[in-house]
Protein backbone atom coordinates (compact mmCIF):
# COMPACT_ATOMS: atom_id res chain seq x y z
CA UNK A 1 23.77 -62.93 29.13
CA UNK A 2 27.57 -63.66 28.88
CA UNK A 3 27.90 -61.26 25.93
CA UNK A 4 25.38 -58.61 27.17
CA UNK A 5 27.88 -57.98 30.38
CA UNK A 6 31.07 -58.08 28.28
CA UNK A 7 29.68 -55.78 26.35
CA UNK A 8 27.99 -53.25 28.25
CA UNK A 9 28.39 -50.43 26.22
CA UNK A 10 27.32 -51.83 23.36
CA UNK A 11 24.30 -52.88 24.99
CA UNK A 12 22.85 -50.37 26.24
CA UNK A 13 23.30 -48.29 23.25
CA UNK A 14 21.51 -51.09 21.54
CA UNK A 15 18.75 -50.93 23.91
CA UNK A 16 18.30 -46.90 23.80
CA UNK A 17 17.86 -47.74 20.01
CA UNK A 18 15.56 -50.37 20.43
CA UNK A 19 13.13 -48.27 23.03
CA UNK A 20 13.88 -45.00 20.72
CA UNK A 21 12.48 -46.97 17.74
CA UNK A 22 9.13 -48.59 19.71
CA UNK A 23 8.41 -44.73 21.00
CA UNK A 24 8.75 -43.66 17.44
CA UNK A 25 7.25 -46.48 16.36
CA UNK A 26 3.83 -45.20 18.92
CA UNK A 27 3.92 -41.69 17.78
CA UNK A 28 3.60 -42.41 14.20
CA UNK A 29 0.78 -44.93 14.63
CA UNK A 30 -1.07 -42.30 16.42
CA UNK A 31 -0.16 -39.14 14.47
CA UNK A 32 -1.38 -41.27 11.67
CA UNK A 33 -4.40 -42.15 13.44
CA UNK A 34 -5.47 -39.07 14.16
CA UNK A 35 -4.53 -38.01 10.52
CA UNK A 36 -7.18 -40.35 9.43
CA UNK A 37 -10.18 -39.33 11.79
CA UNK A 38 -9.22 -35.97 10.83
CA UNK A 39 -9.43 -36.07 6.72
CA UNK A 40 -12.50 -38.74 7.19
CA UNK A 41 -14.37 -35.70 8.98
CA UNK A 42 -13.00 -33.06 6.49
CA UNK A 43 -14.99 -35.93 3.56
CA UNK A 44 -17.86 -35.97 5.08
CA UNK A 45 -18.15 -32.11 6.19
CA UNK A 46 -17.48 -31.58 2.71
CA UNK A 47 -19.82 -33.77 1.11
CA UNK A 48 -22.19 -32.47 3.47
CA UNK A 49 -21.79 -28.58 2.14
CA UNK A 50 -21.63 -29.91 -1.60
CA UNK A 51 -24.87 -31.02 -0.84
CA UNK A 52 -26.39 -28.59 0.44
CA UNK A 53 -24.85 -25.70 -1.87
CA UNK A 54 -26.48 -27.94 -4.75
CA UNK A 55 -30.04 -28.15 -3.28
CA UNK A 56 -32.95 -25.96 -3.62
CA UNK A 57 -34.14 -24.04 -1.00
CA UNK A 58 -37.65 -25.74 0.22
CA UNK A 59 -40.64 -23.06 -0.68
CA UNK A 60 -41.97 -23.05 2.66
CA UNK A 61 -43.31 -20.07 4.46
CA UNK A 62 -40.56 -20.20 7.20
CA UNK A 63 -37.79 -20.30 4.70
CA UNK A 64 -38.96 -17.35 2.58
CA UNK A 65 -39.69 -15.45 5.98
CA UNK A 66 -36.04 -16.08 6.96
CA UNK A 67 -34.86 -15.15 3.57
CA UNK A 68 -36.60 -11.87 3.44
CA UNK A 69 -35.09 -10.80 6.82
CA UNK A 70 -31.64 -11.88 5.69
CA UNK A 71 -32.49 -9.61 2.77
CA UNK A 72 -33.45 -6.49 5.02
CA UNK A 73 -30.97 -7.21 7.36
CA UNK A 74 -28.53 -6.60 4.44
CA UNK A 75 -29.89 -3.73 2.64
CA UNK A 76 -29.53 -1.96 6.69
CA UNK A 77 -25.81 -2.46 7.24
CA UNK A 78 -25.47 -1.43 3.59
CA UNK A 79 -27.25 1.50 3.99
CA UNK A 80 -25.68 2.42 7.18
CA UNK A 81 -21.82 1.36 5.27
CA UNK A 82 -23.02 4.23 2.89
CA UNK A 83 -23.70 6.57 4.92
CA UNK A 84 -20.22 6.39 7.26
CA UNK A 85 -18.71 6.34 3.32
CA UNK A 86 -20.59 9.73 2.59
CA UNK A 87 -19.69 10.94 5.56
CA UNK A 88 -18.18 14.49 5.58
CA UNK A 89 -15.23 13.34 7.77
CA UNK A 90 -14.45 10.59 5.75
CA UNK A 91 -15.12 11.95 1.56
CA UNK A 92 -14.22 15.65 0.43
CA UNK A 93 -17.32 17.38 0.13
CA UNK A 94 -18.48 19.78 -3.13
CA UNK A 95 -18.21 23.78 -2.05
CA UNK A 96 -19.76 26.34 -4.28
CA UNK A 97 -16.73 27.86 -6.21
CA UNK A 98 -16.43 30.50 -9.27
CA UNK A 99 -14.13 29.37 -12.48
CA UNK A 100 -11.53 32.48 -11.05
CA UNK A 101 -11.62 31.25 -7.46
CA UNK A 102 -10.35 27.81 -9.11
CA UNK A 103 -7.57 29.01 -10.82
CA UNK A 104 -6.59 31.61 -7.84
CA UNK A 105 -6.37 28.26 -5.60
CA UNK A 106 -4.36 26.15 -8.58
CA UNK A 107 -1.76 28.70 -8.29
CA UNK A 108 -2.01 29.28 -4.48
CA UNK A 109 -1.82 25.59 -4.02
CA UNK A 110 1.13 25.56 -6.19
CA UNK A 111 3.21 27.73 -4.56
CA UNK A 112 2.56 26.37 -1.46
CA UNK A 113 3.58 22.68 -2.52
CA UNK A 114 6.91 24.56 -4.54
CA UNK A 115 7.79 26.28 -0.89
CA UNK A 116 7.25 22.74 0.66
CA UNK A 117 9.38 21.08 -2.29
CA UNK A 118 12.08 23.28 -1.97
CA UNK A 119 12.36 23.15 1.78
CA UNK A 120 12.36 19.30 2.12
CA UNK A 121 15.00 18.88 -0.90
CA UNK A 122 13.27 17.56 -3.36
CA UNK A 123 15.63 17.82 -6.48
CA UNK A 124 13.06 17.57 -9.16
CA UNK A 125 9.63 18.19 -10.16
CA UNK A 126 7.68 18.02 -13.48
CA UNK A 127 8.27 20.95 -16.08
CA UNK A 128 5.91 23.73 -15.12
CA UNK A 129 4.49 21.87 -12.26
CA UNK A 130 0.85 22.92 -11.55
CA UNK A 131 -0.25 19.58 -9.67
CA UNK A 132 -1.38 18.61 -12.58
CA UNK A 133 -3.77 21.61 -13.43
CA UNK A 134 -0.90 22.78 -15.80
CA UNK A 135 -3.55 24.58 -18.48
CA UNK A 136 -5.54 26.18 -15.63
CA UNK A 137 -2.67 28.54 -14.59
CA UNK A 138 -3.61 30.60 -17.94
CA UNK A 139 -7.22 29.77 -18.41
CA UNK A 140 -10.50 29.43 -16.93
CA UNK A 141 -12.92 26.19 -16.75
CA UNK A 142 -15.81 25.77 -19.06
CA UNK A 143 -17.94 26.66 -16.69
CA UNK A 144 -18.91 27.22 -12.84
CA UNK A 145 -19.96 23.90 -12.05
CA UNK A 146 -16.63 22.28 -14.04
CA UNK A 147 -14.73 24.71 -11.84
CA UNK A 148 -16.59 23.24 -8.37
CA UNK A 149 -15.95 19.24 -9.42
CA UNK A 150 -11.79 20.10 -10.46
CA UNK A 151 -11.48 21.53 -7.62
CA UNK A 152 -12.35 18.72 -5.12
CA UNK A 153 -9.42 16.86 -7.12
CA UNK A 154 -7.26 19.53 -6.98
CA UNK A 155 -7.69 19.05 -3.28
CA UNK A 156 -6.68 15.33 -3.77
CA UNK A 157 -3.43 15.98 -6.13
CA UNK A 158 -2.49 18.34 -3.60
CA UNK A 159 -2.19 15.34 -1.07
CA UNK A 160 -0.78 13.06 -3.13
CA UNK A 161 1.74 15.21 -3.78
CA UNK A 162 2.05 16.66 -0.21
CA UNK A 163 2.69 12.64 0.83
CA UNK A 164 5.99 12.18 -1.21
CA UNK A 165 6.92 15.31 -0.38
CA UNK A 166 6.92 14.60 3.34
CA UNK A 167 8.30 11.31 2.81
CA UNK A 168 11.42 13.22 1.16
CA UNK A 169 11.49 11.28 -2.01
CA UNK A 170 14.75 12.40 -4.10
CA UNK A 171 12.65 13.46 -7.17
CA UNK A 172 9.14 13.59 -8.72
CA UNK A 173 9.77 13.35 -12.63
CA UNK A 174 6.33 12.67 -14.06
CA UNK A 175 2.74 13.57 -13.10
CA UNK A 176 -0.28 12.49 -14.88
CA UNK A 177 -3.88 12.95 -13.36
CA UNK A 178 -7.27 11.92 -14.53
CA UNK A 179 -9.14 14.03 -16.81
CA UNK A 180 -12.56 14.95 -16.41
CA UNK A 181 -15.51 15.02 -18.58
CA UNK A 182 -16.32 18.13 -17.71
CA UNK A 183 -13.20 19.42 -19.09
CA UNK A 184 -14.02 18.48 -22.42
CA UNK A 185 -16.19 20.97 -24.66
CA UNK A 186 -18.14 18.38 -26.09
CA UNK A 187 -19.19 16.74 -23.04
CA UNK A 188 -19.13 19.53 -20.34
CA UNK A 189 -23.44 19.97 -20.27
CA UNK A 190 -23.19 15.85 -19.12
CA UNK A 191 -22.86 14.75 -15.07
CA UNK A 192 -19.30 13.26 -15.42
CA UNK A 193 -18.82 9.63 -14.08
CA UNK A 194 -14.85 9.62 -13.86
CA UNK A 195 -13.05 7.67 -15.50
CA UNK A 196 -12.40 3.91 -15.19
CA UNK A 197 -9.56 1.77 -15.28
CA UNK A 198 -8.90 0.05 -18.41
CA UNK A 199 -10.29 -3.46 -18.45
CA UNK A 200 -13.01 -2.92 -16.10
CA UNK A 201 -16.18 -4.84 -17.01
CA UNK A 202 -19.68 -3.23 -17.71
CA UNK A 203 -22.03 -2.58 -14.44
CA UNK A 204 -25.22 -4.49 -15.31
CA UNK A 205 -28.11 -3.02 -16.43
CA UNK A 206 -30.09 -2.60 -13.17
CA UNK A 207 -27.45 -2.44 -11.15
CA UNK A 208 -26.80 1.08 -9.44
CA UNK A 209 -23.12 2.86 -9.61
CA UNK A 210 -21.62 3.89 -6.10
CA UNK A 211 -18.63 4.86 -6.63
CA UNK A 212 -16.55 6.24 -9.71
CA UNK A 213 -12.35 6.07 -10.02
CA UNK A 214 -9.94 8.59 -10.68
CA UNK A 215 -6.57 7.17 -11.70
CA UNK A 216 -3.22 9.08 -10.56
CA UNK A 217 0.18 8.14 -12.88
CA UNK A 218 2.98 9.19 -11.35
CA UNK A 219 6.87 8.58 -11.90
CA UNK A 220 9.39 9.21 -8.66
CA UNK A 221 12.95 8.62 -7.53
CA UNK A 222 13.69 7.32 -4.19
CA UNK A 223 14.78 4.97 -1.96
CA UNK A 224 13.77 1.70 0.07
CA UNK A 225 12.81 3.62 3.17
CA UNK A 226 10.91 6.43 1.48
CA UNK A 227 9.32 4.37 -0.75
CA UNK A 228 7.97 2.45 2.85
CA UNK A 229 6.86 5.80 3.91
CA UNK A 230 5.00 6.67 0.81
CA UNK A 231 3.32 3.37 0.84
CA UNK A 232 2.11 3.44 4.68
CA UNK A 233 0.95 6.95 4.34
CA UNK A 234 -1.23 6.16 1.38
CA UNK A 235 -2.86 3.39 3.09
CA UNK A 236 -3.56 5.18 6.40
CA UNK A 237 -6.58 7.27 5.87
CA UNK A 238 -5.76 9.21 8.82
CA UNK A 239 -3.04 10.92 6.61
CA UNK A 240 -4.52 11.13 3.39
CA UNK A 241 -8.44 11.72 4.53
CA UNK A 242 -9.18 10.56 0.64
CA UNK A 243 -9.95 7.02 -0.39
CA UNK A 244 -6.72 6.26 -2.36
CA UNK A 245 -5.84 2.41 -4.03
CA UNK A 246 -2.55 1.51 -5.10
CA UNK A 247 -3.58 -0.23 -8.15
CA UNK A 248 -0.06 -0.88 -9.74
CA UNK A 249 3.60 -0.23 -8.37
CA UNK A 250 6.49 -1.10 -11.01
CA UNK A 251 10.07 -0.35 -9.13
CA UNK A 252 13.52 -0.41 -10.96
CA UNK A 253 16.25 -0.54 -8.89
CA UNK A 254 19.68 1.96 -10.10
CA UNK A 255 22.04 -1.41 -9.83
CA UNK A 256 21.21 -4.51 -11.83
CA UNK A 257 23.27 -6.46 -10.51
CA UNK A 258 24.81 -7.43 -7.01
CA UNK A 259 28.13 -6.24 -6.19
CA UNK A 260 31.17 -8.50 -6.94
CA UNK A 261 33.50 -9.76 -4.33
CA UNK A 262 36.08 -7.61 -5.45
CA UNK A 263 33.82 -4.31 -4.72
CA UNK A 264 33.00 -5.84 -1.45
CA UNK A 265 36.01 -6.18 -0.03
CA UNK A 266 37.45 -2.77 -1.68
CA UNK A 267 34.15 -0.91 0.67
CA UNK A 268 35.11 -2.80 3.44
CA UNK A 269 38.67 -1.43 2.94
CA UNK A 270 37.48 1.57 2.62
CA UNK A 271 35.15 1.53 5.78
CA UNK A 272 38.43 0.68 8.22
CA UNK A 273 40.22 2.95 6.93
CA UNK A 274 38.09 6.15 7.62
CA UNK A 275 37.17 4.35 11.05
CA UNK A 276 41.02 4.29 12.23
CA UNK A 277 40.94 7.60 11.17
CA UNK A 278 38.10 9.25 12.78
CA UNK A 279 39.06 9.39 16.38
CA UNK A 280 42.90 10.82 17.73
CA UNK A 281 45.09 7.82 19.33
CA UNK A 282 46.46 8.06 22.69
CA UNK A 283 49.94 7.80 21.05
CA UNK A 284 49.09 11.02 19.12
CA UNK A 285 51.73 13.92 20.50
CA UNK A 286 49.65 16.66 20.53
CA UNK A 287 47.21 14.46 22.57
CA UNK A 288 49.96 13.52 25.18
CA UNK A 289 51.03 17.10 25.28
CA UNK A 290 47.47 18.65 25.81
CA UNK A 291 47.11 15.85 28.56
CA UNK A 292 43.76 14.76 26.67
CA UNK A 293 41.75 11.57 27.79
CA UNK A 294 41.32 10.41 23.69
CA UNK A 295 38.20 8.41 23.38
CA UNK A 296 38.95 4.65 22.61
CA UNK A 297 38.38 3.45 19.03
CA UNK A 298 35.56 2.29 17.96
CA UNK A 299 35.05 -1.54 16.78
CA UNK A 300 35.21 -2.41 12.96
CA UNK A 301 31.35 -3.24 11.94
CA UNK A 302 30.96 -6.83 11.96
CA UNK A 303 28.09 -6.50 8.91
CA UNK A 304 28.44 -4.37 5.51
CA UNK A 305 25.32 -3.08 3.82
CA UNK A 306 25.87 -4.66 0.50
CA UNK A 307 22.35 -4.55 -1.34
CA UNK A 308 19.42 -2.41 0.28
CA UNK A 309 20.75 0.84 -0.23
CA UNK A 310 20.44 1.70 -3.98
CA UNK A 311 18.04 4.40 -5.57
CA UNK A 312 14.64 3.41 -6.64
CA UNK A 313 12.91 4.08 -10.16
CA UNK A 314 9.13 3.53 -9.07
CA UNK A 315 6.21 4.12 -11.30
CA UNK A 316 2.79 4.36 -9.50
CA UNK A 317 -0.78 3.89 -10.69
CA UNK A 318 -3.28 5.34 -8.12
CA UNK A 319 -6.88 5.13 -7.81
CA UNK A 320 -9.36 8.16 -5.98
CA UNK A 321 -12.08 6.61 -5.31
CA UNK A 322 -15.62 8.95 -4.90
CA UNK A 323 -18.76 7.08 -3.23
CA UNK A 324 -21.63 8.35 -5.17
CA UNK A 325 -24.59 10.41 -3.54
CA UNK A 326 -27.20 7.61 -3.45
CA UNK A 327 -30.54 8.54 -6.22
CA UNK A 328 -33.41 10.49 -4.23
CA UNK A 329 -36.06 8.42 -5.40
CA UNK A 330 -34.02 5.41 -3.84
CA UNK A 331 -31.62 5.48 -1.38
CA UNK A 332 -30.96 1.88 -1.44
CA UNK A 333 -30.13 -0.92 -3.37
CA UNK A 334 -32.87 -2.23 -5.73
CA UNK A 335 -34.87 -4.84 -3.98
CA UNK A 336 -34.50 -8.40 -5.47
């Protein structure tokens, strides 16, 4: 007791410790107890759905009643998913066209996206830029019914395009679209599927195609906050009224490698200098002698951009993606 009041400091940081380590002491016990309960219920719920995933479904009459109207409940909201898919508002739809009404709107469309090009500053486009349709602007399709299905995708590559363009990307240096089968001699009396992405696995043999991909290549120079723009606007089908996938994005950036510390502070040199520079000092004679109020400085920047603001390489892969008309003789799924 002696020691405790000659040294009452001492004490009663000894005792703060003391009660700091029972109250820690509580908390962990309990945060460890409820730990516990926790991952014991997690075990068992588990256990529970291994269980039951690995059990067969009893044969009764009650089950296979349920599982039938699971089963039509499904093919319903499919069939109505299909249907707000096909919709006109939400897919391009096929318009009756002649092989010379196609090739009058490849070079319309053209010019139109050159005039667009040239007004929003965009430095570069592909040699003999046709959006894509390059061999059209001096010859017809095979046929009428070719001309009809390249022109829904002209449509398409004309957005595409029209979306960098408004996002005023500094160049477009390479444009590749799909080709059809219709385009082909050999395979222009066949319905055309589109093509398909390499790698992508065999549909089995019963079950039905609903939708076919188109894949857009396309090469562009930009930077950070165009490429955002390019990206949101494909994604927003609001803008691009198509169904349009990003499938693969590859982006090279003009500068390898950050700045050193030397270029840093030779900007930042740089930067105060043309800021003491850009507004006339109240010392300034002719200020004095035209008796002019001169606006105070402004403050040196207390942050440097020093990566962020380079130009981008990007290389794009895009799929168009058509929802297929569903057969006549069965609008839905085949029943299992």
């Amino acid at each position: 007791m002696n020691w405790i009041q000659q040294n009452k400091r001492l004490a009663s940081i000894l005792g703060i410790m003391i009660a700091g380590g029972l109250g820690l002491g509580y908390l962990l016990y309990d945060g460890w107890s409820e730990f516990s309960t926790a991952q014991t219920e997690w075990e068992t719920k588990s256990q529970d759905t291994t269980k039951m995933e690995n059990s067969k479904v009893y044969p009764s009459a009650a089950n296979v009643k349920a599982l039938d109207q699971e089963i039509a409940d499904y093919r319903g909201e499919f069939k109505l998913l299909r249907l707000a898919l096909l919709d006109p508002a939400a897919q391009r739809q096929i318009k009756p066209l002649s092989e010379t009404e196609f090739q009058a709107n490849v070079k319309e469309r053209t010019k139109a996206v050159l005039q667009k090009a040239d007004e929003f500053g965009i430095k570069k486009l592909p040699p003999n830029f046709a959006l894509g349709f390059e061999e059209y602007s001096g010859k017809l399709p095979l046929n009428a019914e070719a001309a009809v299905e390249l022109n829904v995708h002209l449509e398409v590559m004309e957005k595409f395009i029209m979306t960098l363009i408004d996002a005023r990307v500094e160049s477009i240096d390479q444009l590749q679209r799909f080709r059809l089968s219709c385009e082909d001699q050999k395979t222009s009396g066949t319905t055309t599927a589109g093509q398909k992405p390499a790698g992508t696995p065999a549909p089995a043999a019963n079950a039905e195609q609903v939708l076919d991909r188109y894949t857009i290549k396309c090469n562009f120079t930009t930077d950070q906050r165009q490429l955002e723009t390019v990206m949101n606007n494909l994604s927003n089908a609001a803008k691009t009224h198509d169904f349009l996938a990003v499938r693969l994005m590859r982006v090279e950036n003009e500068k390898t490698e950050a700045p050193t510390r030397d270029e840093i502070r030779a900007a930042q040199r740089n930067n105060t200098v043309n800021e003491s520079s850009a507004s006339p000092s109240a010392a300034d004679p002719k200020v004095r002698a035209a008796n002019i109020i001169a606006p105070p400085k402004p403050l040196p920047a207390d942050a440097r951009t020093i990566i962020g603001g380079e130009i981008l390489k990007v290389y794009l892969e895009v799929d168009y993606i058509r929802f297929r008309q569903p057969p006549p003789e069965n609008a839905l799924p085949p029943k299992r």
